[in-house]
Protein backbone atom coordinates (compact mmCIF):
# COMPACT_ATOMS: atom_id res chain seq x y z
CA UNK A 1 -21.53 -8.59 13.63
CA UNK A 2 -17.88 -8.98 15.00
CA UNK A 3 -16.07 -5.62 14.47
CA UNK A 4 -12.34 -4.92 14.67
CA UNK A 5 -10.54 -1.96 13.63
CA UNK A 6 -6.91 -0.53 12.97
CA UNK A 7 -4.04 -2.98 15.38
CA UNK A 8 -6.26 -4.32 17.69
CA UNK A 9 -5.46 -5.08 21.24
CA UNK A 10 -5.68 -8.44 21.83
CA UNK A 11 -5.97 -9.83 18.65
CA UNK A 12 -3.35 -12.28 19.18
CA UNK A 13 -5.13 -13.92 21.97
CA UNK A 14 -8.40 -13.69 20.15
CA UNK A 15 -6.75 -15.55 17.55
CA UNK A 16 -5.02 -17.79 19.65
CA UNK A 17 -8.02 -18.72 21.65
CA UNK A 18 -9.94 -20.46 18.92
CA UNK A 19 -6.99 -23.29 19.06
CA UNK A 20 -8.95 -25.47 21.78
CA UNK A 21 -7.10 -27.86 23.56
CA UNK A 22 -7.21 -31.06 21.25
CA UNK A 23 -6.65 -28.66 18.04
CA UNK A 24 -3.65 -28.49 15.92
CA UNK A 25 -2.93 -26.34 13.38
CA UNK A 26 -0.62 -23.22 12.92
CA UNK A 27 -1.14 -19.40 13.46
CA UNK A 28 1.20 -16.27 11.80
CA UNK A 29 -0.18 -13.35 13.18
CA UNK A 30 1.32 -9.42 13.65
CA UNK A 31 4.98 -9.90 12.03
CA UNK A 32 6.43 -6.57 12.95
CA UNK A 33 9.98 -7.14 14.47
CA UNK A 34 9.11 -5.44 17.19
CA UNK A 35 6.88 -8.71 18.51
CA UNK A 36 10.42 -10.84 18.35
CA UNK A 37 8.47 -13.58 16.48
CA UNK A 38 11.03 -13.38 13.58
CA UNK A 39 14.64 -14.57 13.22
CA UNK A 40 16.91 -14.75 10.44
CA UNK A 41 18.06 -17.71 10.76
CA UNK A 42 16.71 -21.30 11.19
CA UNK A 43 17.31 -21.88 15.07
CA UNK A 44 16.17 -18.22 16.20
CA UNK A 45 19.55 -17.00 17.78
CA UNK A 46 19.84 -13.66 14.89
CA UNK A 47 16.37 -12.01 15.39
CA UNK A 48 14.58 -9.71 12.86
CA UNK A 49 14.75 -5.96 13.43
CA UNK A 50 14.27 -4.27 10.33
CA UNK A 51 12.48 -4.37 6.78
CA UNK A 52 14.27 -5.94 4.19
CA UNK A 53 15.94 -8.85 6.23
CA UNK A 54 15.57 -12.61 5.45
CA UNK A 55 13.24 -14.54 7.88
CA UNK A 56 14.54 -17.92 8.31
CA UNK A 57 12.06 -18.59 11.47
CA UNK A 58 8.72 -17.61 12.46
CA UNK A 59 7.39 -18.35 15.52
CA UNK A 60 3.96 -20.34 15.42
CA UNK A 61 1.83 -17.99 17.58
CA UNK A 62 -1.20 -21.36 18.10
CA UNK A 63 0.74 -22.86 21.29
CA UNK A 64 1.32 -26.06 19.12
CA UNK A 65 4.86 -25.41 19.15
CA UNK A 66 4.73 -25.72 14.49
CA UNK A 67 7.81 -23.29 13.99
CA UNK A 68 8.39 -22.13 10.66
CA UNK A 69 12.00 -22.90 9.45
CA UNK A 70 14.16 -22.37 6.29
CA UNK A 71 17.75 -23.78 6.80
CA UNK A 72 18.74 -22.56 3.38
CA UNK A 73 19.54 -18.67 3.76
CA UNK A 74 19.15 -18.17 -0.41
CA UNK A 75 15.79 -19.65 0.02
CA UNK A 76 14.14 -17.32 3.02
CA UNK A 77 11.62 -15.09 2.03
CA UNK A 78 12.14 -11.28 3.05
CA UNK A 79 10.44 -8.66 5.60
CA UNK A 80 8.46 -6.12 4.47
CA UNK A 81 6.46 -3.51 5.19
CA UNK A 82 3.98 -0.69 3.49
CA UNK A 83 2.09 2.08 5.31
CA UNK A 84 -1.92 1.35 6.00
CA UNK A 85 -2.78 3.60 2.97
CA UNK A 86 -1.81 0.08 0.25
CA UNK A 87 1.57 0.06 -1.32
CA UNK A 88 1.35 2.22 -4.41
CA UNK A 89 4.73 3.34 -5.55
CA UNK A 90 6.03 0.63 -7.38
CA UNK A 91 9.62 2.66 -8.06
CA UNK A 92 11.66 0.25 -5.73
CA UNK A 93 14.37 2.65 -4.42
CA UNK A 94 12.88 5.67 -5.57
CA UNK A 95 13.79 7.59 -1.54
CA UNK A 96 17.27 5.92 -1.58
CA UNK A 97 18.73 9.06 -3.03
CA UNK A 98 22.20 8.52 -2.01
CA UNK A 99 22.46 4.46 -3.13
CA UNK A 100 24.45 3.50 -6.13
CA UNK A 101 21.90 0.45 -6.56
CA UNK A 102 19.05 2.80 -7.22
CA UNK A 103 20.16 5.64 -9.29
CA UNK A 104 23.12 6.26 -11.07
CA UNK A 105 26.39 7.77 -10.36
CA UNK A 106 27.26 8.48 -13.75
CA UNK A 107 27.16 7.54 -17.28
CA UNK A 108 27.66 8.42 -20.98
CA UNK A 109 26.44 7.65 -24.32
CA UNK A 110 27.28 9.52 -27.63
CA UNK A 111 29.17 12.01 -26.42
CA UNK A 112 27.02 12.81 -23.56
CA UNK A 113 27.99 12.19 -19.66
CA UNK A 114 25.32 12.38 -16.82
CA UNK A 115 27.20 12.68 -13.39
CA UNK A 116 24.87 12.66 -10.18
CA UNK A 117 26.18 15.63 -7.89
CA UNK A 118 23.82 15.64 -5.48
CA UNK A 119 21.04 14.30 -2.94
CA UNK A 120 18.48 15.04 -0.57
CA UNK A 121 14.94 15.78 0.43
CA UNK A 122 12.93 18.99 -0.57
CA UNK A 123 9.29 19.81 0.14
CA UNK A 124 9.30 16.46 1.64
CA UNK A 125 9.94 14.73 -1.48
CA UNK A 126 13.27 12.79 -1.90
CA UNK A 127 15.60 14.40 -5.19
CA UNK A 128 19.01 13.94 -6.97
CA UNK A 129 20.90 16.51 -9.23
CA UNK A 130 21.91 15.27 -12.32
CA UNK A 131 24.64 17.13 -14.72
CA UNK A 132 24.10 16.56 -18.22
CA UNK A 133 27.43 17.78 -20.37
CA UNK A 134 28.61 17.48 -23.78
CA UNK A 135 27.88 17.12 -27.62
CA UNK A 136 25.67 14.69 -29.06
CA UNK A 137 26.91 12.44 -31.83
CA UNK A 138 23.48 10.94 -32.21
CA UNK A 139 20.32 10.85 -30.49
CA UNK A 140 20.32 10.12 -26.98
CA UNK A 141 19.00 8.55 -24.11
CA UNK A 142 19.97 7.86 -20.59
CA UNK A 143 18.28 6.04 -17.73
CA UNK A 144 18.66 7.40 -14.12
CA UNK A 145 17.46 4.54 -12.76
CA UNK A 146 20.39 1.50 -12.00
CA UNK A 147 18.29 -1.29 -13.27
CA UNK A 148 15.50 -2.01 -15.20
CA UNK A 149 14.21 -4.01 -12.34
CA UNK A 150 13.73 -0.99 -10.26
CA UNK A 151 10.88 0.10 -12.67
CA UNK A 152 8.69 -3.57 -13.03
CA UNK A 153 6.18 -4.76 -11.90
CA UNK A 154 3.70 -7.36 -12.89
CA UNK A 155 0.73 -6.12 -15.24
CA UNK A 156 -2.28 -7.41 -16.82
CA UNK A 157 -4.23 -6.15 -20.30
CA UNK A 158 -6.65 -3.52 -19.36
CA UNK A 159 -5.09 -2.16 -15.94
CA UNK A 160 -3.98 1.97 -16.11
CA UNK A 161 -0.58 2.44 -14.72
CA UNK A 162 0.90 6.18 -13.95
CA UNK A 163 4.93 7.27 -13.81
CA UNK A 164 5.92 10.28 -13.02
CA UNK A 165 8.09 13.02 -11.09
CA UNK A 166 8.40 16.08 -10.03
CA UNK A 167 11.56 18.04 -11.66
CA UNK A 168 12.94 21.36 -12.93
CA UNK A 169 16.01 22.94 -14.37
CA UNK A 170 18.67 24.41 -11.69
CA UNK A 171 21.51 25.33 -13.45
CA UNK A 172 21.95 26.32 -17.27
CA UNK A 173 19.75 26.34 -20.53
CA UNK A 174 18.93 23.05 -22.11
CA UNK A 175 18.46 23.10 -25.92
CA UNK A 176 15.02 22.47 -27.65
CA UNK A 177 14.40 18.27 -27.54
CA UNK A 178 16.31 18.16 -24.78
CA UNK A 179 15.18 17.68 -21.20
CA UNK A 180 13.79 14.91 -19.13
CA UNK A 181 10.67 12.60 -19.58
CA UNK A 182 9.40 9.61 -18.01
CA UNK A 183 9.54 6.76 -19.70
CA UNK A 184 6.53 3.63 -19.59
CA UNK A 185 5.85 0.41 -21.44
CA UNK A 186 4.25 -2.67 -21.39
CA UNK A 187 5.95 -5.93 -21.93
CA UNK A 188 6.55 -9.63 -22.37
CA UNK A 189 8.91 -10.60 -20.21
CA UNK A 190 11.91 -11.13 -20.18
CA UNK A 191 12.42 -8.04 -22.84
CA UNK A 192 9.55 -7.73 -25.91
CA UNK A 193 8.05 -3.94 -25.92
CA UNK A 194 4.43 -4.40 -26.84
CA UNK A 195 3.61 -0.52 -26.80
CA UNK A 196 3.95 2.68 -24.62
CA UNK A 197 7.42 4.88 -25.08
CA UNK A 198 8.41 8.42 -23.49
CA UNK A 199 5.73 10.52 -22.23
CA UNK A 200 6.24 14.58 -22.62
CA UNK A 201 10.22 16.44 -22.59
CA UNK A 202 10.59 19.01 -19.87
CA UNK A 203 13.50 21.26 -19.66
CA UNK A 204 11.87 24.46 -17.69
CA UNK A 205 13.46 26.03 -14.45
CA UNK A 206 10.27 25.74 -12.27
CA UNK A 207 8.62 22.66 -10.77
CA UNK A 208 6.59 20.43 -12.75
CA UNK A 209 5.03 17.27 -13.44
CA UNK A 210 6.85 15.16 -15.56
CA UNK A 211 4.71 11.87 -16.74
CA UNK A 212 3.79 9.20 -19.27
CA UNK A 213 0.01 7.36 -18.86
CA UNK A 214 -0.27 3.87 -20.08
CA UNK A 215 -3.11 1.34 -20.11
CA UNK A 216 -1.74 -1.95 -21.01
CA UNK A 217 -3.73 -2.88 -24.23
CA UNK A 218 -1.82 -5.97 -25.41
CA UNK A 219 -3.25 -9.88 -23.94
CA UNK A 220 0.34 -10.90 -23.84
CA UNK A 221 1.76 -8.40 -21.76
CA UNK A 222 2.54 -9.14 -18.44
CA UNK A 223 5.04 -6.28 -16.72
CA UNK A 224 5.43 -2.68 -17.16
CA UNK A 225 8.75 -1.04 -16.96
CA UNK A 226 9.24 2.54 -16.22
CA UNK A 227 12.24 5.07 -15.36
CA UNK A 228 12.93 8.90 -15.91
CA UNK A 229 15.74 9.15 -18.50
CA UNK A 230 17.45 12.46 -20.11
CA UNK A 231 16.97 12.58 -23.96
CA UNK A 232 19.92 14.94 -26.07
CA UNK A 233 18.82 15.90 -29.57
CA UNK A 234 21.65 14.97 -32.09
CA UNK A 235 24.18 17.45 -32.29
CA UNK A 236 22.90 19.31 -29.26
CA UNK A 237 25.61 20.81 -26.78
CA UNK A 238 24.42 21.30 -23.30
CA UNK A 239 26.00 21.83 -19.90
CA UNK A 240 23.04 22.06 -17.45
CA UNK A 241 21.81 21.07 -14.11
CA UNK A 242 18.69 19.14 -13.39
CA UNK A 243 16.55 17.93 -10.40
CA UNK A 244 14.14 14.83 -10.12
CA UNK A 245 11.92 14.82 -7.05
CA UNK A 246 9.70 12.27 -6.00
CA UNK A 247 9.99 9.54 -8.60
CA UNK A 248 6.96 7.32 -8.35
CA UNK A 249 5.35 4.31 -10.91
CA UNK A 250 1.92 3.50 -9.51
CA UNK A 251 -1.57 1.98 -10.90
CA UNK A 252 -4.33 4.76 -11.83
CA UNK A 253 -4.45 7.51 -14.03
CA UNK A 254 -2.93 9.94 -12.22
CA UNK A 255 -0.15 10.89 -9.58
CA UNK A 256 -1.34 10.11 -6.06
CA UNK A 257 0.46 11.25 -2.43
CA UNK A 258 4.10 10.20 -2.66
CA UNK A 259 5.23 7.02 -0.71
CA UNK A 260 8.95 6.94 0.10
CA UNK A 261 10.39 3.62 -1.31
CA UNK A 262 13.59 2.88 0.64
CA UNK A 263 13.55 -0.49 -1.14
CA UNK A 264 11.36 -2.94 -2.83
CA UNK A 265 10.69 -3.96 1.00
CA UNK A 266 10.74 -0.70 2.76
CA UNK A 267 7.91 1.64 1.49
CA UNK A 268 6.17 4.32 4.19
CA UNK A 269 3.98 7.26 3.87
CA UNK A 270 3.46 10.10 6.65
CA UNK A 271 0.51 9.60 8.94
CA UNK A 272 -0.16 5.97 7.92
CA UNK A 273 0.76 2.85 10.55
CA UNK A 274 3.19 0.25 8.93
CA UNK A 275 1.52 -3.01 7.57
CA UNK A 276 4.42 -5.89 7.77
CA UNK A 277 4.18 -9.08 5.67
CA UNK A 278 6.81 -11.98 4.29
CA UNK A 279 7.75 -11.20 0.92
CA UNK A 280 7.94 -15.17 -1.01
CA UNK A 281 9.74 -14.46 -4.41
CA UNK A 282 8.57 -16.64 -6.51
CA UNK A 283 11.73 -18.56 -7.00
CA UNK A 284 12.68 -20.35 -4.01
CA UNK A 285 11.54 -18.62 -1.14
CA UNK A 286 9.99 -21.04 1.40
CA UNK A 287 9.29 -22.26 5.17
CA UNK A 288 8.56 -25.16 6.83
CA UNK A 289 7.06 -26.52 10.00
CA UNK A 290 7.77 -29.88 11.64
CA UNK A 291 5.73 -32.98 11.07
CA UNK A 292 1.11 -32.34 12.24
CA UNK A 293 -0.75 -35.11 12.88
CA UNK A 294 -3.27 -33.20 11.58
CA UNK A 295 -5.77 -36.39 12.93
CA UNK A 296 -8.92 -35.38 11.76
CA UNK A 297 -10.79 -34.72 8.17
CA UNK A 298 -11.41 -31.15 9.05
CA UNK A 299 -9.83 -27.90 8.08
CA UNK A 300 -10.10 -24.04 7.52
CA UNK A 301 -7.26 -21.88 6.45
CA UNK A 302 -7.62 -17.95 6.62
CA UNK A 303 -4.31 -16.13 4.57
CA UNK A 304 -4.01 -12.69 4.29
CA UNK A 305 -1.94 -11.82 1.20
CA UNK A 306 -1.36 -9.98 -2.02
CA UNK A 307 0.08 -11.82 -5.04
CA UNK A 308 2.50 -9.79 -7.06
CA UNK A 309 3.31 -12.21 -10.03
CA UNK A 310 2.26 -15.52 -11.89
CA UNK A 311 5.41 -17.13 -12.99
CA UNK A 312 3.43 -20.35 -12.09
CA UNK A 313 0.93 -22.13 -9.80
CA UNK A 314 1.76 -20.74 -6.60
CA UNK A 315 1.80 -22.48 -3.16
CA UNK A 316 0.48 -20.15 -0.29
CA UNK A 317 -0.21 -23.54 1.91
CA UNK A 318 -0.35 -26.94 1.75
CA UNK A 319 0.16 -30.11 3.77
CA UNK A 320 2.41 -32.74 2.50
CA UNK A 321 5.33 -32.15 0.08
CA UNK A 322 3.83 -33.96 -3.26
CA UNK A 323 0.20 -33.63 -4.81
CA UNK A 324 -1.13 -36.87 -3.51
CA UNK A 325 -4.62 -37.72 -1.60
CA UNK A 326 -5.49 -36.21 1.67
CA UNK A 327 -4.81 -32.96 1.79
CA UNK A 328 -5.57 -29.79 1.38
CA UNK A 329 -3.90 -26.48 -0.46
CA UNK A 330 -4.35 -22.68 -1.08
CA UNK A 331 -2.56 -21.65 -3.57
CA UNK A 332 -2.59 -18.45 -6.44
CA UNK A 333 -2.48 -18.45 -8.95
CA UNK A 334 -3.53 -22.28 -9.49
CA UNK A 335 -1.69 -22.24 -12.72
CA UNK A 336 0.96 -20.09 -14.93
CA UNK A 337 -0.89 -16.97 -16.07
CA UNK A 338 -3.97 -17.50 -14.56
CA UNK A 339 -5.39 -14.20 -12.22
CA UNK A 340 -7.17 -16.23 -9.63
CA UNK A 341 -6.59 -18.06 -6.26
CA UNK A 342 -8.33 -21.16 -5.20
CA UNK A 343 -8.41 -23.74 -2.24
CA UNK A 344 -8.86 -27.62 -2.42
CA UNK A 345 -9.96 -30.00 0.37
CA UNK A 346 -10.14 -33.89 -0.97
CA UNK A 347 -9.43 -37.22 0.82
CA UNK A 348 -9.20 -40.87 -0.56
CA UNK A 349 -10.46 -39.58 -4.13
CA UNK A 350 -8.59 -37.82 -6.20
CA UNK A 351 -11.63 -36.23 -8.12
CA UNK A 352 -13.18 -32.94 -7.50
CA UNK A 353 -12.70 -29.44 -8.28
CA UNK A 354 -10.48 -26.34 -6.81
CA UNK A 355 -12.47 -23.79 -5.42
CA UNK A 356 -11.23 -20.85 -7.86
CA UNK A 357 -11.54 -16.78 -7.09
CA UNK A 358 -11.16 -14.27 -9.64
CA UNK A 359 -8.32 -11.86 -7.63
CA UNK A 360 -5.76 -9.18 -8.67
CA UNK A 361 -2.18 -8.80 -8.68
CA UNK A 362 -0.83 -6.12 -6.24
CA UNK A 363 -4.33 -6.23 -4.32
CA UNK A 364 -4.81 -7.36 -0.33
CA UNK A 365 -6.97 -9.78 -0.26
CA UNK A 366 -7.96 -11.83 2.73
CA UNK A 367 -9.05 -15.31 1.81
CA UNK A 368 -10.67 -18.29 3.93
CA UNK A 369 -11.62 -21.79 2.78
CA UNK A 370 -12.74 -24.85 4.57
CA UNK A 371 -12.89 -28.15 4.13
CA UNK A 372 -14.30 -31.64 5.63
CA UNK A 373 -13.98 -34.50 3.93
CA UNK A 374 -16.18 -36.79 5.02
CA UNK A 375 -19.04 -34.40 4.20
CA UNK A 376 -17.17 -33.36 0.12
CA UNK A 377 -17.10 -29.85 2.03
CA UNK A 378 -15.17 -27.98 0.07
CA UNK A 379 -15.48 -24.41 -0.79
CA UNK A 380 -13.37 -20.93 -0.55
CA UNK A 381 -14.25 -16.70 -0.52
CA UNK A 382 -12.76 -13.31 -0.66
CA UNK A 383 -12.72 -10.53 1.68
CA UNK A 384 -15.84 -12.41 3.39
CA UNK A 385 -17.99 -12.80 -0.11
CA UNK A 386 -19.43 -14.92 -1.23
CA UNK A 387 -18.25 -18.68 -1.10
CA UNK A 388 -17.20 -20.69 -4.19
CA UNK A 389 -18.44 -24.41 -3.52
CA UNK A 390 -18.04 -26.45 -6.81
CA UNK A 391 -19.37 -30.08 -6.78
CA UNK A 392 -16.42 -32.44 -5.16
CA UNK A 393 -16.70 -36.37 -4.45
CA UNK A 394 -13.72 -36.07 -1.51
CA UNK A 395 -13.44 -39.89 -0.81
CA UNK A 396 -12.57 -40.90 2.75
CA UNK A 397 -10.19 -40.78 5.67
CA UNK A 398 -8.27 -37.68 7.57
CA UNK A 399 -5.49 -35.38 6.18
CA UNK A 400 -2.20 -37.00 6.17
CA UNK A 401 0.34 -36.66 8.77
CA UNK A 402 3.21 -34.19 7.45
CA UNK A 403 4.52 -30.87 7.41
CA UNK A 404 2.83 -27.44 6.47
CA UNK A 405 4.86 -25.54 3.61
CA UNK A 406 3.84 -22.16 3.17
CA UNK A 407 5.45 -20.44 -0.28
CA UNK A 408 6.17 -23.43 -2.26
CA UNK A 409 5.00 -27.04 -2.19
CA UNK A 410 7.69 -29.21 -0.28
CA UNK A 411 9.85 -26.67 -0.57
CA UNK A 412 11.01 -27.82 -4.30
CA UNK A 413 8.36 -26.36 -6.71
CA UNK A 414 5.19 -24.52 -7.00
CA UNK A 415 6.61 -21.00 -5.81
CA UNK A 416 4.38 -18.49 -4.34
CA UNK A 417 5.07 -14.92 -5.80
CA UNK A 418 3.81 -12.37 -3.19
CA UNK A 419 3.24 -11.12 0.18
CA UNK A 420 1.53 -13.02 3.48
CA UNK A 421 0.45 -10.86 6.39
CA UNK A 422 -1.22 -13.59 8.76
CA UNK A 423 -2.02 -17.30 8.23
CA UNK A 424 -4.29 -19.82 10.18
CA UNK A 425 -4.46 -23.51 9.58
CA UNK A 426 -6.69 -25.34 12.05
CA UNK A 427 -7.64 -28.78 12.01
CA UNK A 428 -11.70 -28.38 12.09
CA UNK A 429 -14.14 -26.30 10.44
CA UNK A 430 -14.77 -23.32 12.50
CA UNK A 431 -18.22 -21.96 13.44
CA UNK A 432 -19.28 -18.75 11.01
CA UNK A 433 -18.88 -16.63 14.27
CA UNK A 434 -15.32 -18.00 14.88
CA UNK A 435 -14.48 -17.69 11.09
CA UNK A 436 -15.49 -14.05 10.95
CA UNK A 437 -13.29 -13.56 14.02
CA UNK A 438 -9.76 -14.78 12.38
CA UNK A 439 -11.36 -13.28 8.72
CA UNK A 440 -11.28 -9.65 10.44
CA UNK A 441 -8.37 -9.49 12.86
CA UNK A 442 -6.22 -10.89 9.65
CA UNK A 443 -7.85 -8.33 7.44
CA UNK A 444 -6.89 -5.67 10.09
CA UNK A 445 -3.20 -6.78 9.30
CA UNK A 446 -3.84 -6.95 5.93
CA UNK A 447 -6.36 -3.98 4.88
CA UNK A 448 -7.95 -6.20 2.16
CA UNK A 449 -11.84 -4.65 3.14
């Protein structure tokens, strides 16, 4: 067996080697800035130096010259990267103490005004100071967190999730009922509450963990939404000081080693190397390369990726910008809803089946499927499992001549919603030895097995 661990030297030219002479194809491989293979915009004069910048163009790394592009700069999918460890904290913004997009400056609600006073990092954990002042007309709640948006992420019936932080009482005596407490539910987007609510009130002056547990239980649930808020009994009058350290929403039943989210694209964790991927929205992000004559009726695709939403059947690759004969696709989920990914292979007949896997949102996953049409080869795995080969009746001829769209079919529809660490398309079916090669040094940018 092959074996590669941890970032690899040479792994680009391991990669790069199995492009023989006559092959065409595309390779994305290593995307930190620091490799100058990304730019922000289309003709590569702006490059990419940091998380959380667009990525209009990304060098093809297979000596074939098939440059990614997007010329529109709404449509460019986004740099990111999480420590080696998986991204867990799910709180985008949670470490951006001192940013008005991520927590509050001030407001008020029935007599009651929360004013942020100040920032910083204790213990290693990122905090604000909140004062909480006045009489309450009414019951009262208020969210520390700027937008909802901060607190979702995409959820599935069955699957634990955990929000929590650290926090305690620095100044002043809160009332009874009145404190903080962390705040969890599972819903149908865009806005219908299916269950959860506020987990325990905590108004002490030492440190402690403030949380609320949820396991979605309802089928037609599909985000959570979290946030710490500050609750004021009616008719309470308080004047106190509070801290909140360490906000975090993550999968599991309990709170894990906090990851410092600078931004939904900028999450790290001491000790752990960076892992650096192309976040697709879902929406509209998308690239391009130039016109393949791909020439033959062979293909295998390897895509490291996690998918992070369904909002329909989402494009990872595929050749040609309409469903038509010819061609081949990898896409996830293959339609609205569904939690699986699946890759397709057919040529002069339109018949056949997808070649579906069962996958999770959130989750690395490191998928490979080949095709040759000629012999109704068709068939797709997981993290090296094992294949899926449904029955397929491909037809005849070679792929079609046209571009490569990664994140959306033809750039128009089918929006991937997720993250890509590495990609290879090649036209011809690699040998198990070769496969295993590109399956491991992607999965080493990835972290999938």
């Amino acid at each position: 067996m092959i074996k590669f661990f941890g970032q690899v030297a040479g792994a680009d030219r391991r990669l790069r080697s199995l492009f023989r002479t006559a092959d065409k194809g595309l390779l994305l491989e290593d995307l930190a800035p620091t490799r100058g293979r990304l730019f922000e915009d289309s003709g590569g004069s702006i490059p990419v130096t940091a998380a959380g910048q667009p990525v209009g163009r990304v060098l093809d790394l297979s000596g074939r010259g098939n440059h990614l592009t997007q010329a529109t700069a709404s449509k460019r999918p986004t740099l990111g990267r999480h420590p080696a460890s998986g991204l867990r904290n799910l709180a985008h913004g949670s470490a951006s103490v001192a940013s008005a997009p991520y927590w509050i400056a001030s407001a008020s609600s029935n007599g009651i005004t929360v004013t942020k006073i100040g920032s910083g990092t204790e213990g290693g954990l990122p905090y604000v100071d909140y004062n909480v002042v006045g009489t309450a007309t009414a019951h009262t709640f208020i969210g520390l967190t700027a937008s909802a948006s901060n607190g979702q992420a995409s959820a599935a019936q069955g699957e634990p999730w955990y929000a929590s932080c650290i926090a305690r009482v620095l100044t002043g005596t809160p009332p009874a009922d009145c404190g903080i407490r962390a705040e969890l539910t599972e819903i149908t987007a865009p806005v219908t509450v299916n269950a959860g609510g506020a987990g325990m009130l905590y108004n002490g002056a030492t440190d402690a963990t403030v949380f609320r547990a949820l396991t979605v239980s309802n089928a037609a649930s599909n985000i959570i939404q979290a946030g710490p808020h500050i609750r004021t009994e009616s008719g309470a009058a308080v004047n106190y000081t509070l801290r909140v350290k360490g906000w975090q929403i993550e999968r599991g039943t309990a709170r894990s080693v906090y990851q410092a989210s600078v931004s939904p694209y900028d999450v790290t964790e001491p000790g752990y190397a960076d892992r650096w991927y192309l976040a697709f929205d879902g929406v509209d992000d998308g690239l391009a390369s130039p016109t393949i004559a791909w020439a033959t009726d062979e293909v295998t695709v390897v895509a490291g990726l996690a998918r992070t939403a369904r909002p329909g059947s989402g494009t990872v690759l595929v050749i040609g910008p309409n469903a038509s004969n010819n061609q081949f696709y990898l896409r996830s989920p293959d339609a609205v809803g569904m939690a699986n990914a699946g890759f397709k292979s057919r040529g002069g007949a339109a018949g056949g089946e997808i070649a579906l896997l069962n996958i999770y949102d959130h989750t690395p996953y490191v998928l490979a499927g080949q095709g040759k049409i000629a012999a109704d080869l068709n068939w797709s795995r997981a993290n090296r499992g094992t294949p899926v080969a449904p029955p397929e009746d491909q037809g005849s001829g070679v792929f079609q001549t046209a571009a490569l769209y990664i994140g959306s079919r033809g750039n128009t529809v089918n929006y991937f919603a997720g993250r890509i660490y590495g990609l290879l398309a090649i036209n011809r079916v690699l040998s198990a030895t070769e496969l295993e090669v590109a399956e491991r040094i992607t999965n080493a940018k990835t972290g999938a097995f």
